[in-house]
Protein backbone atom coordinates (compact mmCIF):
# COMPACT_ATOMS: atom_id res chain seq x y z
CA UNK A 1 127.79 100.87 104.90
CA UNK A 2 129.15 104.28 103.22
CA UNK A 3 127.45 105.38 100.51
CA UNK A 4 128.07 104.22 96.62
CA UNK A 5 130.47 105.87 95.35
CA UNK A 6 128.87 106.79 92.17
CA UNK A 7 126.50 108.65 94.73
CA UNK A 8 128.59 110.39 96.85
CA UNK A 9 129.02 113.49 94.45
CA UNK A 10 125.04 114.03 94.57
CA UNK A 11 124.61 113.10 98.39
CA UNK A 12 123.93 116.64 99.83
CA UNK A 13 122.05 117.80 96.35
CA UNK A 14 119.75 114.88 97.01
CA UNK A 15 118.92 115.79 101.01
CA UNK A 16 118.35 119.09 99.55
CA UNK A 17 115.82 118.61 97.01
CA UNK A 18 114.05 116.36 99.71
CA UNK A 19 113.86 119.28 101.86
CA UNK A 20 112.97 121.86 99.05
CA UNK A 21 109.84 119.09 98.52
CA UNK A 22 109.02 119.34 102.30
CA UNK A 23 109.35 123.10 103.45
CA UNK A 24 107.01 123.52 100.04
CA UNK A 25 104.40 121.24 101.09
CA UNK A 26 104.51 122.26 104.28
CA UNK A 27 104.20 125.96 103.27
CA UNK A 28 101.13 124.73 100.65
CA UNK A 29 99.01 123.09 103.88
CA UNK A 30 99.47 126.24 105.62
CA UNK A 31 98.58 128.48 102.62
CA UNK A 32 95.54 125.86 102.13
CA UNK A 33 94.39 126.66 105.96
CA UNK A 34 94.77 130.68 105.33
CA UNK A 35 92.22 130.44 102.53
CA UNK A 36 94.79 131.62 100.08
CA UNK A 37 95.45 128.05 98.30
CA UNK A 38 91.80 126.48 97.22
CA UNK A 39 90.49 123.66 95.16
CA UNK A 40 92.11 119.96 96.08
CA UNK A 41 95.60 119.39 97.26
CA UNK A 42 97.39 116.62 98.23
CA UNK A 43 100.48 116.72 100.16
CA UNK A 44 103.35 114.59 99.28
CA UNK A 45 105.01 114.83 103.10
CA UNK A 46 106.83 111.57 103.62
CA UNK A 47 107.41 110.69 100.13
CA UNK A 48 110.22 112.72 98.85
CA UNK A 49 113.11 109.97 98.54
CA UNK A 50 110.88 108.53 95.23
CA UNK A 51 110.69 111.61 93.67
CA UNK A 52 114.17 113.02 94.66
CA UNK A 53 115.91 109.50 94.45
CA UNK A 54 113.78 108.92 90.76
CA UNK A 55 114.35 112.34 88.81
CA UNK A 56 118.20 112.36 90.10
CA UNK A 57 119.01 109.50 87.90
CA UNK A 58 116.73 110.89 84.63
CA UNK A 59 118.40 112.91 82.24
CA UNK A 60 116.79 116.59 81.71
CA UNK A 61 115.25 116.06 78.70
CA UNK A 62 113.24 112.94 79.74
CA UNK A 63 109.75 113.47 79.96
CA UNK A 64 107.56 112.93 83.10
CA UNK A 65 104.19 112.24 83.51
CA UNK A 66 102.48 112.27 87.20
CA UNK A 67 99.71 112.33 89.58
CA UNK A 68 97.71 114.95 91.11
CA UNK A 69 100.19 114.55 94.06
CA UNK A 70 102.83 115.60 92.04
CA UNK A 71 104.27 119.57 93.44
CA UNK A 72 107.39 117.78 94.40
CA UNK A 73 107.77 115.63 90.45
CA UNK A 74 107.13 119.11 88.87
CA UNK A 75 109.82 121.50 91.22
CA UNK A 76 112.73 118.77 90.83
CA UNK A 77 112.45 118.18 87.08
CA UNK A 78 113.01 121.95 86.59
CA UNK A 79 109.72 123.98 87.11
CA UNK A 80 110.42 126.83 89.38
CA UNK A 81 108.93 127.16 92.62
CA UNK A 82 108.07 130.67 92.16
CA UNK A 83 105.35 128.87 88.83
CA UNK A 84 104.10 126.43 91.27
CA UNK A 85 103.29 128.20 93.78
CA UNK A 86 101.70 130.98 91.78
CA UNK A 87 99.55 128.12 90.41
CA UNK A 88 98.26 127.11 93.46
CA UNK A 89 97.41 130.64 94.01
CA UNK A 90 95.75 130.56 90.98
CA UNK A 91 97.88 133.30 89.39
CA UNK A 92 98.16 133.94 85.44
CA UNK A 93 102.06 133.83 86.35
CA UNK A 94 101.82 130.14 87.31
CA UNK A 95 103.31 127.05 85.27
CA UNK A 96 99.50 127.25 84.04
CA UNK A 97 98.47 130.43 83.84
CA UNK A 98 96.46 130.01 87.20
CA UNK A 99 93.76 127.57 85.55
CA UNK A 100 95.20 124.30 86.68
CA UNK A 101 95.96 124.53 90.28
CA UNK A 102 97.21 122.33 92.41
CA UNK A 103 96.58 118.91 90.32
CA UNK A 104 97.57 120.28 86.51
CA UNK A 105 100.94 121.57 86.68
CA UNK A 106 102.62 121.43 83.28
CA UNK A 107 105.59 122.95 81.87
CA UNK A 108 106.79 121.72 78.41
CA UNK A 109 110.16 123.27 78.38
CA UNK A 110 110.81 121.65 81.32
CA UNK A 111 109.29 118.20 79.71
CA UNK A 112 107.41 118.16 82.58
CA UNK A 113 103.97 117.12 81.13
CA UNK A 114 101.46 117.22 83.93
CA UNK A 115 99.95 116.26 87.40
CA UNK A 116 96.50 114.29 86.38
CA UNK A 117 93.47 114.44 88.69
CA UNK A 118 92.70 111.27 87.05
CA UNK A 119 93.99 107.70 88.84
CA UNK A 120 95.77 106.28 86.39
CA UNK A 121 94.99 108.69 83.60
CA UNK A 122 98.87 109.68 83.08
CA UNK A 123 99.89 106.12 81.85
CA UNK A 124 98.30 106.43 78.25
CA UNK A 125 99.63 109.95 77.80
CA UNK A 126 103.36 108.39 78.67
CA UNK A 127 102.98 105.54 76.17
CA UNK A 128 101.68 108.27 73.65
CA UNK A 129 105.33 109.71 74.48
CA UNK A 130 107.48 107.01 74.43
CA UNK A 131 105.49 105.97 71.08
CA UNK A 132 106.75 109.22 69.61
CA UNK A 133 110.30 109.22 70.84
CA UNK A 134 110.68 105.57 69.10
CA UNK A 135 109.02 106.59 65.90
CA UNK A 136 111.44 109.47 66.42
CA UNK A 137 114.20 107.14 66.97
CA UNK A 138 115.18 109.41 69.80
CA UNK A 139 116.87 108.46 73.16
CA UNK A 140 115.11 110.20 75.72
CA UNK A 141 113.23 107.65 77.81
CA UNK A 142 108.97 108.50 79.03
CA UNK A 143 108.55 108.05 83.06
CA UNK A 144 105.12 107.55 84.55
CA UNK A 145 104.30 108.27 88.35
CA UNK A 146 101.13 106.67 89.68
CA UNK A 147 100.05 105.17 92.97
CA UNK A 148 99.14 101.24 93.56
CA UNK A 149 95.37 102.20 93.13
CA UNK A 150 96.31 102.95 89.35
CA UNK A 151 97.08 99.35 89.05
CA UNK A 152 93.34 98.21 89.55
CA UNK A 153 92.41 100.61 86.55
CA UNK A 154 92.35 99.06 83.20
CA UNK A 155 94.27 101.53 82.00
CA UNK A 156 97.50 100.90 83.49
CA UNK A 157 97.08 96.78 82.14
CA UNK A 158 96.23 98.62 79.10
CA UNK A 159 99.19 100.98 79.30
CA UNK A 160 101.89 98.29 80.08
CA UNK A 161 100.25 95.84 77.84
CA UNK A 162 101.22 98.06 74.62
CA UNK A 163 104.48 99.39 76.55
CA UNK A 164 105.99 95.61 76.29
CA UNK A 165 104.28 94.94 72.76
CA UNK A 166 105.96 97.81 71.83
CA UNK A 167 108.81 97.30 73.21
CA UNK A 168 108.61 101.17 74.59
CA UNK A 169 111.29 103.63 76.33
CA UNK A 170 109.46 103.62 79.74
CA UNK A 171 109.50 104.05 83.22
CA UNK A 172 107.15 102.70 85.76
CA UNK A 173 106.85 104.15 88.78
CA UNK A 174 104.64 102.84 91.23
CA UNK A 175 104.45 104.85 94.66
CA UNK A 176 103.28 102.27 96.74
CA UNK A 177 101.86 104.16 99.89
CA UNK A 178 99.45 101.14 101.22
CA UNK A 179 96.20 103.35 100.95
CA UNK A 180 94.30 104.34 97.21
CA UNK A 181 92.92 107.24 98.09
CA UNK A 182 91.44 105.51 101.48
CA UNK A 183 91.44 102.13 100.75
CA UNK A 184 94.13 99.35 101.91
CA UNK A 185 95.51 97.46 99.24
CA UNK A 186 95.34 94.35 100.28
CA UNK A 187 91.12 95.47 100.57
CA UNK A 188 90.97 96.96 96.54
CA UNK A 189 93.65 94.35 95.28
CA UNK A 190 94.19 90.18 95.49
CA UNK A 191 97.32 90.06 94.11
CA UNK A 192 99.19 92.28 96.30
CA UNK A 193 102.32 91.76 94.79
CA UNK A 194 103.07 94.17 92.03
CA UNK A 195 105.84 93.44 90.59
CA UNK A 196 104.32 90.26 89.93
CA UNK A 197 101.77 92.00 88.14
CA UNK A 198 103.92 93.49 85.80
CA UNK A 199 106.15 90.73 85.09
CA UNK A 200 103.06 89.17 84.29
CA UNK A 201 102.97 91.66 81.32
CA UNK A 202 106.71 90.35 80.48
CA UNK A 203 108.14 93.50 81.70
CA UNK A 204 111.09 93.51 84.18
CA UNK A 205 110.66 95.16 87.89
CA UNK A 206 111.84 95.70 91.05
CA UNK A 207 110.25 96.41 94.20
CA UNK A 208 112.64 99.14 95.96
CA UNK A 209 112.33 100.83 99.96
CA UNK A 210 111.14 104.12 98.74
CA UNK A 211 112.11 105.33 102.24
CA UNK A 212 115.44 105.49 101.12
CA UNK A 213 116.95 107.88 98.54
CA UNK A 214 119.56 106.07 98.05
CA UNK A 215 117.91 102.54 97.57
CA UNK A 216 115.56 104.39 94.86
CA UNK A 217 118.43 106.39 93.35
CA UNK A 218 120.20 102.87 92.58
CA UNK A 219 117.05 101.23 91.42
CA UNK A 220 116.00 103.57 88.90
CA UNK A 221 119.92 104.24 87.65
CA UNK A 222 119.49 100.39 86.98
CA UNK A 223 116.24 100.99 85.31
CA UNK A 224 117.16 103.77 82.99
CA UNK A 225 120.43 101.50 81.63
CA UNK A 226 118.09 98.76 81.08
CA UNK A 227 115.73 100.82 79.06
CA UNK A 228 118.46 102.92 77.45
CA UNK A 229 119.86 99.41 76.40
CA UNK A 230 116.65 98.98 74.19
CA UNK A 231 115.47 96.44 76.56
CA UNK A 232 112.02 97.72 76.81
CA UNK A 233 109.93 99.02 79.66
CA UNK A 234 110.76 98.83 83.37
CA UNK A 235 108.40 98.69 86.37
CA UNK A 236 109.67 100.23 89.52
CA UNK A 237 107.76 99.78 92.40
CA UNK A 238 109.04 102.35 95.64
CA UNK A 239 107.43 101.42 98.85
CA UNK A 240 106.84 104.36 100.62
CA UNK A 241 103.76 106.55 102.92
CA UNK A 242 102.39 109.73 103.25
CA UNK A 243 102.32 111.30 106.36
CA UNK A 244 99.73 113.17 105.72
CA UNK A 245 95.96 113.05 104.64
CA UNK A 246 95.18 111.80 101.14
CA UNK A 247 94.12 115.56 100.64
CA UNK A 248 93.25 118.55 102.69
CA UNK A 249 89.49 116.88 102.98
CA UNK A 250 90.23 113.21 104.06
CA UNK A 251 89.64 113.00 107.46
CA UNK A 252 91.61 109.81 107.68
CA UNK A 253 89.36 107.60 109.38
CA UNK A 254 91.19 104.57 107.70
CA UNK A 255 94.38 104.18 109.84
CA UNK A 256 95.17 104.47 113.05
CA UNK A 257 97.36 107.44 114.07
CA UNK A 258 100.15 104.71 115.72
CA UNK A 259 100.94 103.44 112.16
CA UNK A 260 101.67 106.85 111.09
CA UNK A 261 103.77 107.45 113.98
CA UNK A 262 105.53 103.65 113.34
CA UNK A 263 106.14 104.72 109.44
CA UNK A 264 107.26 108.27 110.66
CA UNK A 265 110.48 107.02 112.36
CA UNK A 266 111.72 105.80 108.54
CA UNK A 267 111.42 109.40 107.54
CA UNK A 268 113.32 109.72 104.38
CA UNK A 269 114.75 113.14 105.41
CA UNK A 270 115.64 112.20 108.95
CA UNK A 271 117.46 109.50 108.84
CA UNK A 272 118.95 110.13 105.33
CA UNK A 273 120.93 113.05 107.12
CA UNK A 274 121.65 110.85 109.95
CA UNK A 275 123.45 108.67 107.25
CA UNK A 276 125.03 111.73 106.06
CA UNK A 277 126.64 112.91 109.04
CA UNK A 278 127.55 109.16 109.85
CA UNK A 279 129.45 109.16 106.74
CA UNK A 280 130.79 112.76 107.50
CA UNK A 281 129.85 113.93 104.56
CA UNK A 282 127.08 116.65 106.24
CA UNK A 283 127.32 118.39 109.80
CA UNK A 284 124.16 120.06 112.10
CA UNK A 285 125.38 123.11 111.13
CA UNK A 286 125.53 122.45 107.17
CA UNK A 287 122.15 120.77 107.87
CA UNK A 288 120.61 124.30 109.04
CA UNK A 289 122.04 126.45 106.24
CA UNK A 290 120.08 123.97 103.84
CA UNK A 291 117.53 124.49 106.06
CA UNK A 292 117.43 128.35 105.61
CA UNK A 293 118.22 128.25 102.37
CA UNK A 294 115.30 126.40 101.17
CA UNK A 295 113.00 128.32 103.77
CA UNK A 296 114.30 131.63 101.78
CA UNK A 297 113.30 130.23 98.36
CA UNK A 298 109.80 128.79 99.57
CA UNK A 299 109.05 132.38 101.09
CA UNK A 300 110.32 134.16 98.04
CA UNK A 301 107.71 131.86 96.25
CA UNK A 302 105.19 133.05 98.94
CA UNK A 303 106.07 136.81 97.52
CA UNK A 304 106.18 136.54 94.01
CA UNK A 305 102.94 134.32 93.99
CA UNK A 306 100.76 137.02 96.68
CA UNK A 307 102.33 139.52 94.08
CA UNK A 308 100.66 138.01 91.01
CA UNK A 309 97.46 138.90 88.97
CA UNK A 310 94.39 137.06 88.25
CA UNK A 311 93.81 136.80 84.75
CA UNK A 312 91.43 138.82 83.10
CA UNK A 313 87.87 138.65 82.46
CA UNK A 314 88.28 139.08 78.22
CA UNK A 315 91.45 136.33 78.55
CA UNK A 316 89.48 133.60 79.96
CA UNK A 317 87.61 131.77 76.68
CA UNK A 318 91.44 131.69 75.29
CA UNK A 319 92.32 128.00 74.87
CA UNK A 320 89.01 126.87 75.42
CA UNK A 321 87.13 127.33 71.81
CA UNK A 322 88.58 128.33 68.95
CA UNK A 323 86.10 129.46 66.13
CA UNK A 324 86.06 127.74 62.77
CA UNK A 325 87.72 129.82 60.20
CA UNK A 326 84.88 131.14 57.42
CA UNK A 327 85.26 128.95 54.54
C-alpha cells in the first residue's frame, strides 16, 4: 500500500527526525556510561514514530507538555540539539541553564514547556494551557505526552475530567509501552483498555500502532481537525515499546529479553525505510547520507556541550528566592 498522499511530501523528513531521536539517545547512553551525563535518564530508543509521527502534524506554535522521557518531544518541536545536550551536561548554555538535566527541558520560544519527573504531573499544566488559549480565544491547540502508568494517577481522571467539561483544545497522548516504570499493565490496571477509559470521560479516542509513523501521523492529523473543529479534547493512545531500560538504573528484571527481541523486529526506523525504498521514494545510499548527516549534528552537540561552562557559584540562588521589596 503506497503511502498517503498527503504524506508523501514529509516521508523522508519524518525517517529523519526518527533517526535524529535515535543517534541522540544513543549518543546520551554512551555519554551516561563515560560519567559525563549524570542524574536520571531515560532513553526513548524504540519509540520515535509517536513523537516524530505526533509533532509532524502540530502546528509550531502549539504547545507541548511531556514526560521525563521526553529528549526526542523537546529536539523535534524546535529545541536545538546543541541546548539539549548541553543540559544533560549540565551546562549554563543548555535549554535550562544546566539546572534541569535530563528530565526538565523547557524552552518557551519553542512552546516547548517541559519534560516532568513527575508521572502524570504534565496533564494539569496542559489543561492550565489550553484553559488560557480558550479564555484567549486563540487557536493553538495544548498536547500532553504521558505513559499508561499516568492513567492510574488521579490526576490524569482529574485532567480529562475538566478537559471535556471544558470543552478544552487538547491532545492526549498516551505512549502505551506495556511497562509503568516496571510494572505490566495489565498488573497496575483492570481496565486495560484505554480508550475506553477516556471515552468514559465523553472524550473521543483512538488507539493507533505507534510502531508506525505513518499510522500515528494519520491519527493525530485526524485529532488536531477534530479539536481545531471546536469539538473538544482528543485521546490518542500510540502503542508502542522501549527497547531499552526504563532508565540507566533499571536492571530490567521484569521482561524477558525474547520479548524485546520479538518487539524489536517492528522497529519504527527499520522497517519504515524498508517501506520507503519499497515505495522508491528512499535508496541505501540516501539512507546513509541521513545517516551521516545526523551523526555530524549529534557530534557537533557533543562539542559545543564539552565546550560549555558551569554556572557560577554567585549565579546559583538566581530564580530560586527573590527577596521582598522593603516596604
Amino acid at each position: 500500500m503506497s503511502l498517503p498522499a498527503r504524506s508523501q511530501g514529509i516521508a523522508l523528513d519524518l525517517l529523519r527526525d526518527m533517526v535524529r531521536i535515535r543517534r541522540l539517545e544513543e549518543r546520551a547512553g554512551e555519554l551516561y556510561g563515560e560519567g559525563k551525563i549524570r542524574g536520571f535518564v531515560h532513553l526513548y530508543i524504540g519509540e520515535e514514530a509517536v513523537a516524530v509521527g505526533v509533532l509532524h502534524a502540530l502546528a509550531a506554535d502549539d504547545a507541548v507538555v511531556a514526560t521525563y522521557r521526553e529528549h526526542g518531544h523537546a529536539l523535534i518541536k524546535g529545541v536545538c540539539m546543541n541546548a539539549i545536550m548541553a543540559e544533560m551536561y549540565g551546562r549554563q548554555e543548555g535549554c535550562s541553564r544546566g539546572r534541569g538535566g535530563s528530565m526538565h527541558l523547557f524552552d518557551a520560544a519553542a512552546r516547548f514547556f517541559g519534560g516532568n519527573a513527575i508521572v502524570a504531573g504534565g496533564l494539569p499544566l496542559t489543561v492550565g494551557l489550553a484553559l488560557a488559549e480558550r479564555l484567549q480565544r486563540g487557536s493553538r491547540l495544548c498536547a500532553c505526552f504521558f505513559g499508561e502508568g499516568a492513567m492510574a494517577e488521579g490526576a490524569f481522571h482529574e485532567s480529562i475530567n475538566l478537559a471535556a467539561l471544558w470543552q478544552l483544545p487538547m491532545l492526549f497522548c498516551c505512549e502505551n509501552n506495556l511497562y509503568a516504570m516496571g510494572t505490566a499493565l495489565d498488573r497496575s490496571q483492570s481496565q486495560t483498555d484505554l480508550c475506553a477509559k477516556a471515552s468514559a470521560y465523553n472524550v473521543a479516542a483512538r488507539s493507533v500502532d505507534g510502531m508506525d509513523v505513518i499510522a500515528v501521523h494519520e491519527a493525530t492529523c485526524e485529532a488536531v481537525e477534530h479539536i481545531r473543529a471546536g469539538h473538544g479534547p482528543f485521546f490518542l493512545e500510540c502503542r508502542t515499546y522501549r527497547f531499552r531500560a526504563h532508565s540507566m538504573f533499571d536492571p530490567q528484571l521484569y521482561r524477558d529479553q525474547d520479548e524485546v527481541e520479538r518487539w524489536k523486529t517492528h522497529g519504527p526506523i527499520h522497517t519504515y525505510s524498508a517501506r520507503l525504498k519499497a515505495e522508491g521514494l528512499l535508496d541505501e545510499p540516501g539512507f546513509l547520507a541521513i545517516l551521516a548527516q545526523v551523526d555530524a549534528e549529534v557530534e557537533a552537540a557533543v562539542t559545543y556541550a564539552e565546550n560549555g561552562s558551569l554556572e557560577p557559584l554567585e549565579a546559583l540562588s538566581r530564580d530560586v528566592y527573590t527577596p521582598r521589596a522593603a516596604p
